[in-house]
Protein backbone atom coordinates (compact mmCIF):
# COMPACT_ATOMS: atom_id res chain seq x y z
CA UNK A 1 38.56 -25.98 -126.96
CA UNK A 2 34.98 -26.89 -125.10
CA UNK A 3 36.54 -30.39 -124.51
CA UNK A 4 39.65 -29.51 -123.04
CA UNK A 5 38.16 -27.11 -120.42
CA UNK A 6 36.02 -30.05 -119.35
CA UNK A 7 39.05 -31.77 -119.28
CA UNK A 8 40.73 -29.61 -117.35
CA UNK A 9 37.32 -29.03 -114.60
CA UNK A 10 37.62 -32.33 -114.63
CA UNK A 11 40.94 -32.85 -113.56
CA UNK A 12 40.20 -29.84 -110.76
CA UNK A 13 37.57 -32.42 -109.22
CA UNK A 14 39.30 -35.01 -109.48
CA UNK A 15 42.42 -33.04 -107.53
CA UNK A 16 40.20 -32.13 -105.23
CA UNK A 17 38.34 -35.63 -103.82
CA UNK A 18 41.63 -36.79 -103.38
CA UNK A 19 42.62 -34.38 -101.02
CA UNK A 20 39.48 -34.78 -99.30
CA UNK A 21 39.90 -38.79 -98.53
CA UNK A 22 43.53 -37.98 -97.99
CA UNK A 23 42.63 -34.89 -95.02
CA UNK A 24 39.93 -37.94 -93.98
CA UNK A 25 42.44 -40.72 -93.94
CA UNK A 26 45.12 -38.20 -91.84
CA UNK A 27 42.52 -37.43 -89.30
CA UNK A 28 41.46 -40.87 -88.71
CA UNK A 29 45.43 -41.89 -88.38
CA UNK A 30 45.93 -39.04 -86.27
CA UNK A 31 42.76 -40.39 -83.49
CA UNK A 32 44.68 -43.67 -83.94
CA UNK A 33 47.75 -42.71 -82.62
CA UNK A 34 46.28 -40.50 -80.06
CA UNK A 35 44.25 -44.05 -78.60
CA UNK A 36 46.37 -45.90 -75.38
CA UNK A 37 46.04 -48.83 -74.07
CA UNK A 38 45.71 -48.50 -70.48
CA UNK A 39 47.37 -51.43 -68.26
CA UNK A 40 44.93 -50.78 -65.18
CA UNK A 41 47.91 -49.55 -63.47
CA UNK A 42 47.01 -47.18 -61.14
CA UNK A 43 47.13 -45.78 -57.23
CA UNK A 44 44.42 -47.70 -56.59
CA UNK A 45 43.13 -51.13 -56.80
CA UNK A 46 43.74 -53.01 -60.28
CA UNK A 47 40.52 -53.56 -61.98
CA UNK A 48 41.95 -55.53 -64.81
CA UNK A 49 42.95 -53.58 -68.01
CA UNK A 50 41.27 -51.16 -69.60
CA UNK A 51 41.19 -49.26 -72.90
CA UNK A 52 41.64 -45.44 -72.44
CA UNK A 53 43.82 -42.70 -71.68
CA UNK A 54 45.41 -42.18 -68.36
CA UNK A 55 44.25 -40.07 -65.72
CA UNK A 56 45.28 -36.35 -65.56
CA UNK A 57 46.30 -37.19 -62.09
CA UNK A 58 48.43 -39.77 -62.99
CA UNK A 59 50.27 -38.21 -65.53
CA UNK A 60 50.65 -35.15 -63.18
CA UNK A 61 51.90 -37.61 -60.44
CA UNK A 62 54.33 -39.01 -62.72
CA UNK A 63 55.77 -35.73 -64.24
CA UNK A 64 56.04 -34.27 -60.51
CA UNK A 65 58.14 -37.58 -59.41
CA UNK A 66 60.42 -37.49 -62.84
CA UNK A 67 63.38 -36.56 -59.83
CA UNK A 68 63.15 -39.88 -58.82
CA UNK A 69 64.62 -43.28 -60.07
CA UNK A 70 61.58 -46.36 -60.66
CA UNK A 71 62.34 -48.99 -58.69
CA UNK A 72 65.19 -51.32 -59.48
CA UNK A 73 64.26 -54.80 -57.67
CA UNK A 74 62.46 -56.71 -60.03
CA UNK A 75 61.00 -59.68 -57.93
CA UNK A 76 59.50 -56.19 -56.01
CA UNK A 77 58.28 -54.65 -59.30
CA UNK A 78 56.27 -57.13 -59.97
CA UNK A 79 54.88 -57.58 -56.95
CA UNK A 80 53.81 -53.84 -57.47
CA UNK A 81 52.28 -54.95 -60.74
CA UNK A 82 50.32 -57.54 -59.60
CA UNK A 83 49.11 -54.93 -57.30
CA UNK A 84 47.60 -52.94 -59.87
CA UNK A 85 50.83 -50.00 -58.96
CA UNK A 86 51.29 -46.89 -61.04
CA UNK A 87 54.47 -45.80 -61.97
CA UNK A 88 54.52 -42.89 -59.32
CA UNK A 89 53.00 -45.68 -56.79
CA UNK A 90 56.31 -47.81 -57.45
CA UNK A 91 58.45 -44.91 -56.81
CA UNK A 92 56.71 -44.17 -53.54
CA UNK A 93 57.71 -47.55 -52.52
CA UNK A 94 61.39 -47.42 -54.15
CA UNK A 95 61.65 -43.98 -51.90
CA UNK A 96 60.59 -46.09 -48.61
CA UNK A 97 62.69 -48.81 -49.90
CA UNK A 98 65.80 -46.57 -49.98
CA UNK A 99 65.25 -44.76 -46.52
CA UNK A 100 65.32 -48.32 -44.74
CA UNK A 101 67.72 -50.22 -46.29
CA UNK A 102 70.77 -47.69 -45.85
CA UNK A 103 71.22 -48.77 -42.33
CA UNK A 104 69.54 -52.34 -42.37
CA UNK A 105 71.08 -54.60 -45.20
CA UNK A 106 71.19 -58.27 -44.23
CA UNK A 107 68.43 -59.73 -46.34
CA UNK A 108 65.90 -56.32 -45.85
CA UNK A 109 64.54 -56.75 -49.78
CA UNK A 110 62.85 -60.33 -49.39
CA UNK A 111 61.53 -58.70 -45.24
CA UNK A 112 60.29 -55.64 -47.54
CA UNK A 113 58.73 -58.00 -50.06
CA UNK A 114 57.07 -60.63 -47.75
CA UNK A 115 55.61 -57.70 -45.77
CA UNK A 116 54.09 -55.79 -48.39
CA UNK A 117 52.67 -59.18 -49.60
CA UNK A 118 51.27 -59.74 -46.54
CA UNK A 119 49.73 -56.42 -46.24
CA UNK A 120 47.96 -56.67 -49.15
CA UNK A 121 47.31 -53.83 -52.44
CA UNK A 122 44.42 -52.38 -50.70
CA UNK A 123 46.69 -51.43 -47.79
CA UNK A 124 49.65 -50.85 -49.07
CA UNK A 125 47.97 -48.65 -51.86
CA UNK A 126 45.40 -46.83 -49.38
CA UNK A 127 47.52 -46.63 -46.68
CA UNK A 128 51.69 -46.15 -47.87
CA UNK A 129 51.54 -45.07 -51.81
CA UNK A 130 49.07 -42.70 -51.79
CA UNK A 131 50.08 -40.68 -49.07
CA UNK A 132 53.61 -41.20 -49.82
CA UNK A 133 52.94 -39.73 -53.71
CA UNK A 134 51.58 -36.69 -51.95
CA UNK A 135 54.60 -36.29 -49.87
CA UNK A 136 57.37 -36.94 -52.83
CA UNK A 137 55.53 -34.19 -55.12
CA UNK A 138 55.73 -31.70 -52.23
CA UNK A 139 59.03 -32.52 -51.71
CA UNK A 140 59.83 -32.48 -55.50
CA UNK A 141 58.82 -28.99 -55.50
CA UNK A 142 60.52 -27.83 -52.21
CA UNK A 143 63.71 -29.47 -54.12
CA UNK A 144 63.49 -26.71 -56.44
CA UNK A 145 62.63 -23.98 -53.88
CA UNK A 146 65.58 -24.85 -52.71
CA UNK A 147 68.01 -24.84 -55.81
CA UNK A 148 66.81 -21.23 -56.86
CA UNK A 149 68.34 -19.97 -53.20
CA UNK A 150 71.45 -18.09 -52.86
CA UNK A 151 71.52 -17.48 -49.37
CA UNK A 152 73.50 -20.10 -47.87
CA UNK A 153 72.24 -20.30 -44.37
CA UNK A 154 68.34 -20.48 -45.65
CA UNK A 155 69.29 -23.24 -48.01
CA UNK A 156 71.18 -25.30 -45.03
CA UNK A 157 68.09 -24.83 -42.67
CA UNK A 158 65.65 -25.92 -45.49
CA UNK A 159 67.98 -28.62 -46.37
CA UNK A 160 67.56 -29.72 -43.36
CA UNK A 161 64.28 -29.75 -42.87
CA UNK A 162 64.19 -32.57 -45.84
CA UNK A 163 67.00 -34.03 -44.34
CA UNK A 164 64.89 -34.97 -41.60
CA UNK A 165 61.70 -36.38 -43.38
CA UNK A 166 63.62 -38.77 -45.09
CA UNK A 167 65.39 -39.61 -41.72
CA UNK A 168 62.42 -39.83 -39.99
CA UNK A 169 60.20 -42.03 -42.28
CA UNK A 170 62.69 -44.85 -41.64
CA UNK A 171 61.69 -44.75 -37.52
CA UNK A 172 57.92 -45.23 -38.89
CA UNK A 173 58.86 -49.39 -39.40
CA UNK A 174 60.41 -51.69 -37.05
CA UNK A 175 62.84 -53.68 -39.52
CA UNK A 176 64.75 -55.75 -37.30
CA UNK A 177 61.74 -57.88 -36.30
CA UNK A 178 60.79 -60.76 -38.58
CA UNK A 179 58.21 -59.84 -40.20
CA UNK A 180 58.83 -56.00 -40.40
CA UNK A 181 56.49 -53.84 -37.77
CA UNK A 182 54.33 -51.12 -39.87
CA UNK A 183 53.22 -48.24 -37.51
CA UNK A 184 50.49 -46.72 -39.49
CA UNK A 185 49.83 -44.14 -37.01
CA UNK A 186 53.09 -42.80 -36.94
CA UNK A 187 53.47 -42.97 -40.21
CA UNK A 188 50.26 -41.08 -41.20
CA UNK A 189 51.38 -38.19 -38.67
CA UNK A 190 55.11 -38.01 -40.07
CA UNK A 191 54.06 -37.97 -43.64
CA UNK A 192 51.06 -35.46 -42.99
CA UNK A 193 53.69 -33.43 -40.76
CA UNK A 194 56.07 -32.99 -44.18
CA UNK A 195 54.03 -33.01 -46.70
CA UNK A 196 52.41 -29.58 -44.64
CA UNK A 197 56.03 -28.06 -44.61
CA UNK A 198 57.23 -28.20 -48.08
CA UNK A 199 54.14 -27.26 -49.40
CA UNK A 200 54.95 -23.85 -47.21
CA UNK A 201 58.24 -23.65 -48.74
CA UNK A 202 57.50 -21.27 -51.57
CA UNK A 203 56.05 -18.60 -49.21
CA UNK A 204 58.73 -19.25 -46.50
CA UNK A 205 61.73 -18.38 -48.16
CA UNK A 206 60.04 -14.92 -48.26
CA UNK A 207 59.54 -14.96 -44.76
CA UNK A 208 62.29 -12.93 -42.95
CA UNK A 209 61.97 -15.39 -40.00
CA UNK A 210 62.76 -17.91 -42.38
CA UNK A 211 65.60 -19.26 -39.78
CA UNK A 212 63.41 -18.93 -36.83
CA UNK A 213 61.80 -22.74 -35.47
CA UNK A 214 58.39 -21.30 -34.31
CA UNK A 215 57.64 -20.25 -37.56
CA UNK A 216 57.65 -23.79 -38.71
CA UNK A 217 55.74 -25.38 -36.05
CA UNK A 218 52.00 -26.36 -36.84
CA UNK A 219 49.04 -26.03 -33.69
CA UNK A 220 49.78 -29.24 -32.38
CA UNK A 221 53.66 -29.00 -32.22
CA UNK A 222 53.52 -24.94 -31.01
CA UNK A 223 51.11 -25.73 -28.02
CA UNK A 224 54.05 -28.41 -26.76
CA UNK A 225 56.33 -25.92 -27.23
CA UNK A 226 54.50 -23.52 -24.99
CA UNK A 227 54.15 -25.84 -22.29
CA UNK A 228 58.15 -26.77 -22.63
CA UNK A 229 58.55 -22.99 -22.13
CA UNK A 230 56.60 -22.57 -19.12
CA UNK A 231 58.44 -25.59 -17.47
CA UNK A 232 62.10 -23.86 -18.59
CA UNK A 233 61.90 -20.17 -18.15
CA UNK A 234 61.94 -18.73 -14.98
CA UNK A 235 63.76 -15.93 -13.25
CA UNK A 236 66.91 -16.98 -14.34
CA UNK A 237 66.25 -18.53 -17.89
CA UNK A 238 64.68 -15.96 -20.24
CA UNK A 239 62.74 -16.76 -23.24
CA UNK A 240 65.27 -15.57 -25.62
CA UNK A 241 67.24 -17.94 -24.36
CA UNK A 242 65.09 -20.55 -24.42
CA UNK A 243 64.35 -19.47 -28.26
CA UNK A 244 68.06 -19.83 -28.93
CA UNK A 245 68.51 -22.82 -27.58
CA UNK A 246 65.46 -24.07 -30.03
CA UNK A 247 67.08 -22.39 -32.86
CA UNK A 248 70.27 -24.41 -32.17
CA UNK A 249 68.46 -27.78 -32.85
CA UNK A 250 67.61 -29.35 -36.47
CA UNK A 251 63.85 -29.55 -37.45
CA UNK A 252 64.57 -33.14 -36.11
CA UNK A 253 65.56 -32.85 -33.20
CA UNK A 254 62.85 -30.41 -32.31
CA UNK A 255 60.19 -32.91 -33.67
CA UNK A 256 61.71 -35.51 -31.79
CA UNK A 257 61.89 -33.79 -28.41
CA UNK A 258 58.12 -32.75 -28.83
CA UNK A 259 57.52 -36.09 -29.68
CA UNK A 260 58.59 -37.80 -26.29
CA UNK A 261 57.32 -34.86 -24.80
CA UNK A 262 53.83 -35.44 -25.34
CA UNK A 263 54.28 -39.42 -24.97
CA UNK A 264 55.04 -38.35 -21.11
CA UNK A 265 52.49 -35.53 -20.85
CA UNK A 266 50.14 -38.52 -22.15
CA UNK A 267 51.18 -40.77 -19.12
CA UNK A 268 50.47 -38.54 -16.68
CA UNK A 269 46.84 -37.40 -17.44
CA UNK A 270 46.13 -41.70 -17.68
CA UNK A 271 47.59 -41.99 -13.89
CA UNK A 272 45.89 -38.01 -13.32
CA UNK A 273 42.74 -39.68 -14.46
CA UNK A 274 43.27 -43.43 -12.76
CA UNK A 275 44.02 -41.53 -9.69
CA UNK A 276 40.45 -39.89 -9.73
CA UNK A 277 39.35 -43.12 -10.07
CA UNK A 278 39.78 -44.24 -6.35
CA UNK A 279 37.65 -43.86 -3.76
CA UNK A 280 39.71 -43.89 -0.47
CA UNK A 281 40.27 -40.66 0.18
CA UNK A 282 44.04 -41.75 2.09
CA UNK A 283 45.12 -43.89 -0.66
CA UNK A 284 44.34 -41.10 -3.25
CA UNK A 285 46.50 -38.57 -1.59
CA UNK A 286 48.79 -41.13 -1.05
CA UNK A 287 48.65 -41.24 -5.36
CA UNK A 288 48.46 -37.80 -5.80
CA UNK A 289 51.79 -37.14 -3.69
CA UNK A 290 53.58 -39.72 -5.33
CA UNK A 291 52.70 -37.88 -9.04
CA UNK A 292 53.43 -34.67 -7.72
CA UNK A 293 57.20 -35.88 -6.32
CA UNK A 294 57.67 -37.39 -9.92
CA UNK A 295 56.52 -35.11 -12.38
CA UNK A 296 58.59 -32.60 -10.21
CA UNK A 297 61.53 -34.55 -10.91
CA UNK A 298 60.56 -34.64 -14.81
CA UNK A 299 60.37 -30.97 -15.19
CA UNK A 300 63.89 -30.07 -13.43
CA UNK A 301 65.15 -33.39 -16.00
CA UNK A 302 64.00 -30.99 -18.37
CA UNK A 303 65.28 -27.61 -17.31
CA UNK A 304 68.98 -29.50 -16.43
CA UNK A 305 68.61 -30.48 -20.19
CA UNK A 306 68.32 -26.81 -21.30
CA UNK A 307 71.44 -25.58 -19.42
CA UNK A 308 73.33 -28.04 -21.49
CA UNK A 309 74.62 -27.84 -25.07
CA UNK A 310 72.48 -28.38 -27.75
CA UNK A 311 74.22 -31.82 -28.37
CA UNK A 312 73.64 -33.16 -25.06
CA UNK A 313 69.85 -30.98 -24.61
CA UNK A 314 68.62 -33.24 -27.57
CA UNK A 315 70.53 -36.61 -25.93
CA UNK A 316 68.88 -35.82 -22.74
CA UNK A 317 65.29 -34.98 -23.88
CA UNK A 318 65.37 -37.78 -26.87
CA UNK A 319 64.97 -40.90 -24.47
CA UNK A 320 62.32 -42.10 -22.19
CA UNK A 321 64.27 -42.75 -18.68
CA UNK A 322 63.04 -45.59 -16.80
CA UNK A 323 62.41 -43.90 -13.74
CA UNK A 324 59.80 -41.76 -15.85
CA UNK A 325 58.14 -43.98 -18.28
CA UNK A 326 57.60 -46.57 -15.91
CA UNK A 327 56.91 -44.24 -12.77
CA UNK A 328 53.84 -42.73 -14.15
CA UNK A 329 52.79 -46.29 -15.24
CA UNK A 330 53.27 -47.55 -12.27
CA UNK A 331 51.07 -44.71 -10.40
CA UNK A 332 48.41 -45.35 -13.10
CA UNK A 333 48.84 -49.25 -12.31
CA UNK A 334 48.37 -48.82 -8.68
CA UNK A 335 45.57 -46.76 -8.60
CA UNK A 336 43.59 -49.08 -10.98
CA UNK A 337 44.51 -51.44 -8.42
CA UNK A 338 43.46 -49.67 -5.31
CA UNK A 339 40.35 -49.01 -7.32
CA UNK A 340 39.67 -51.93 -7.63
CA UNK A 341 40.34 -53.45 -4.31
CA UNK A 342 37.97 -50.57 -3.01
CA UNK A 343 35.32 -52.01 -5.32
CA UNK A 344 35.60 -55.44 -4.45
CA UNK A 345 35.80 -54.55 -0.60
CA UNK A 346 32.48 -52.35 -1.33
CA UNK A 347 30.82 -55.23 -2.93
CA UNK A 348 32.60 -57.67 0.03
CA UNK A 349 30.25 -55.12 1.99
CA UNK A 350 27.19 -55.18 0.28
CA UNK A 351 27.14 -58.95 -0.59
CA UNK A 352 27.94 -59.36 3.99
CA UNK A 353 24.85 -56.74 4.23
CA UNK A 354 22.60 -58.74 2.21
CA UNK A 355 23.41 -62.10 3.70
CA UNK A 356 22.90 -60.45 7.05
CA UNK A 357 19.62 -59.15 6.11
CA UNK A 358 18.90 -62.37 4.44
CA UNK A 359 19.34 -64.07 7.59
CA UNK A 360 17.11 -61.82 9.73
CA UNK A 361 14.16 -62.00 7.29
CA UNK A 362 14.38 -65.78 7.60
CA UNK A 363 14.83 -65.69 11.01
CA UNK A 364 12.10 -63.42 11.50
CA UNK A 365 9.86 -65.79 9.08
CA UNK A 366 10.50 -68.57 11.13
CA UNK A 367 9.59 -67.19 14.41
CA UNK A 368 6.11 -65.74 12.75
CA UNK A 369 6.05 -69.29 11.24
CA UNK A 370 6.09 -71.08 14.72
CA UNK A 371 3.94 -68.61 16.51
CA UNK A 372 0.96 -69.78 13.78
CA UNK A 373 1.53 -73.15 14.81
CA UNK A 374 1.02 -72.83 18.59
CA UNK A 375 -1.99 -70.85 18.39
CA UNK A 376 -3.51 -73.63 15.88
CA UNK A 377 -2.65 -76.62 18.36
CA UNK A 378 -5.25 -77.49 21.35
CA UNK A 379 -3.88 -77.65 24.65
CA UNK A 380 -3.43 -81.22 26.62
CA UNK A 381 -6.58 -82.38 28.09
CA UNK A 382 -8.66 -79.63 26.37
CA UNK A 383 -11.25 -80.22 23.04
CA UNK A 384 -13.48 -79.19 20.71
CA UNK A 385 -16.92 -78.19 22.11
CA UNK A 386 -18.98 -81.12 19.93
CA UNK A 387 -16.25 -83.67 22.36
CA UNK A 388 -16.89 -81.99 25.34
CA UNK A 389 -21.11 -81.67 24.56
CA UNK A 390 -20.31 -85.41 23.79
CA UNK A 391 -18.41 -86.56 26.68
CA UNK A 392 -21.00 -84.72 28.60
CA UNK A 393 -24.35 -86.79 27.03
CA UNK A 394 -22.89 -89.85 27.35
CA UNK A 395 -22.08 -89.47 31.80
């Protein structure tokens, strides 16, 4: 009986050790499969690869972009790779891919390709991906602001609004030169312009002013609105009207118009300032009336451009006439020019003054100089005193 209840103890142990080294061997194969190899690939420079788990921000960039496809150009994917390029990174590019091949076709992959070769993965990551990730997870999320609305007219306006970004990232490169034409700056400010907006979209849809344009506008873009207004309204053109006419626009034609809008107001404060510039108090007014005439013109090009529909307002307002981008140059040109003259006639002056005195001082040495060398030379027939004591010794 005492032998099988050691038996039986025995057993128990026995039972239990191998559950311990079986719980052991579970955890250990449970860290394995928890281990991943890291490719390197991420939003930032490729270091080579690396043994780890991803980033949280990665992994959050990549869930937030699931709405989008990964890029489908292969000779371009790789590319990416060789970059060091995230999954989200390549569908930033894919996105910008997209937006500028729908209206430019004929051989825009390999112009895409070369360019982004030629750029470089520090630039292209630093300077297109990362700001473009931070755009396409705002917009992911205003996507499904979006779906969750019933009102029709909200969901058209906000529609529109991302409408628009994806029209206007397209205007940001030049693709019909060879190679393509990158403008950073423009870039950074359309980008940073969205990315602001759909974050708002959440709260906006709240908003019961939801439809209204000012609501949307950020410092920057409300300040050129103000001084739009000021031009338009008068005695005859309230501000409701002017705010209806606004209303009547798209978010991209409103951005466009302020756009050109301060690309004028920009070339007249360089000829405002070249015109300070000159000296001759004539030519100056001469400037000064010449600015006046045109920027007069400018505003009442504006105010025609309000009285018209909202078709034609934008068609008017979304172009740089001739006679206005190249007046105020031209004013700007001229008084660098008559600034310039001035200064060279100044130092024509001084350089005339200075010979002048020049030539008086050595004129003025010269005469001192000859003066010294009469009053050193004896006079004819005249001499020392030891010639004349001599002369007079020797009679």
């Amino acid at each position: 009986m005492l032998k099988i209840k050691c038996f039986s103890l025995l057993l128990v142990l026995i039972l239990l050790l191998l559950l311990v080294i079986s719980c052991d061997s579970g955890s250990k194969a449970g860290a394995g499969t928890n281990t991943v190899t890291d490719t390197g690939k991420t939003t930032g420079t490729n270091t080579g690869t690396n043994t780890g788990t991803d980033t949280e921000a990665e992994v959050g960039d990549e869930e937030a972009l699931a709405y989008l496809e990964d890029i489908s150009d292969s000779k371009l994917k790789e590319l990416l790779d060789q970059f060091g390029v995230s999954g989200a990174g390549r569908k930033a590019i894919g996105y910008i891919q997209e937006k500028l091949s729908v209206s430019y076709v004929d051989e825009f992959d390999d112009k895409f390709y070369n360019y982004l070769n030629k750029l470089g993965a520090d630039v292209v990551i630093e300077k297109i991906i990362k700001p473009t990730v931070s755009l396409l997870i705002a917009r992911g999320k205003a996507l499904r602001v979006i779906q969750g609305i019933t009102d029709a007219d909200v969901k058209t306006r906000l529609q529109d609004m991302l409408s628009s970004c994806d029209y206007v990232v397209s205007f940001t490169w030049y693709v019909n030169f060879n190679p393509l034409i990158f403008k950073e700056d423009v870039f950074t400010r359309i980008i940073t312009r969205y990315t602001s907006k759909f974050r708002k979209f959440k709260e906006m849809v709240k908003n019961p002013r939801v439809m209204d344009v000012y609501v949307w506008l950020d410092a920057d873009e409300q300040a050129a609105i103000d001084e739009i207004e000021k031009i338009v309204v008068n005695a005859t053109y309230d501000k409701e009207k002017f705010n209806d006419k606004l209303n009547s626009l798209s978010d991209y034609r409103v951005a466009k118009i302020v756009c050109y809008y301060r690309d004028f107001k920009n070339d007249q404060e360089e000829a405002l300032k070249a015109i300070e510039g000159v000296s001759d108090d004539a030519e100056k007014q001469n400037l000064k009336t010449r600015f006046n005439t045109l920027q007069g013109e400018y505003y009442s090009h504006i105010r025609d451009a309000f009285n018209k529909s909202a078709d034609d307002l934008y068609s008017q307002l979304n172009r740089y006439p001739d006679e206005y981008s190249s007046g105020f140059s031209e004013i700007k040109e001229d008084a660098k020019k008559a600034a310039a003259a001035a200064a060279a006639a100044e130092r024509a002056k001084e350089a005339k003054e200075a010979a002048v005195a020049a030539e008086a001082e050595e004129s003025t040495e010269a005469g001192e100089a000859e003066e010294s060398t009469e009053a050193g030379e004896p006079r004819e027939g005249s001499g020392t005193d030891e010639e004349s004591g001599a002369a007079d010794g020797g009679s």
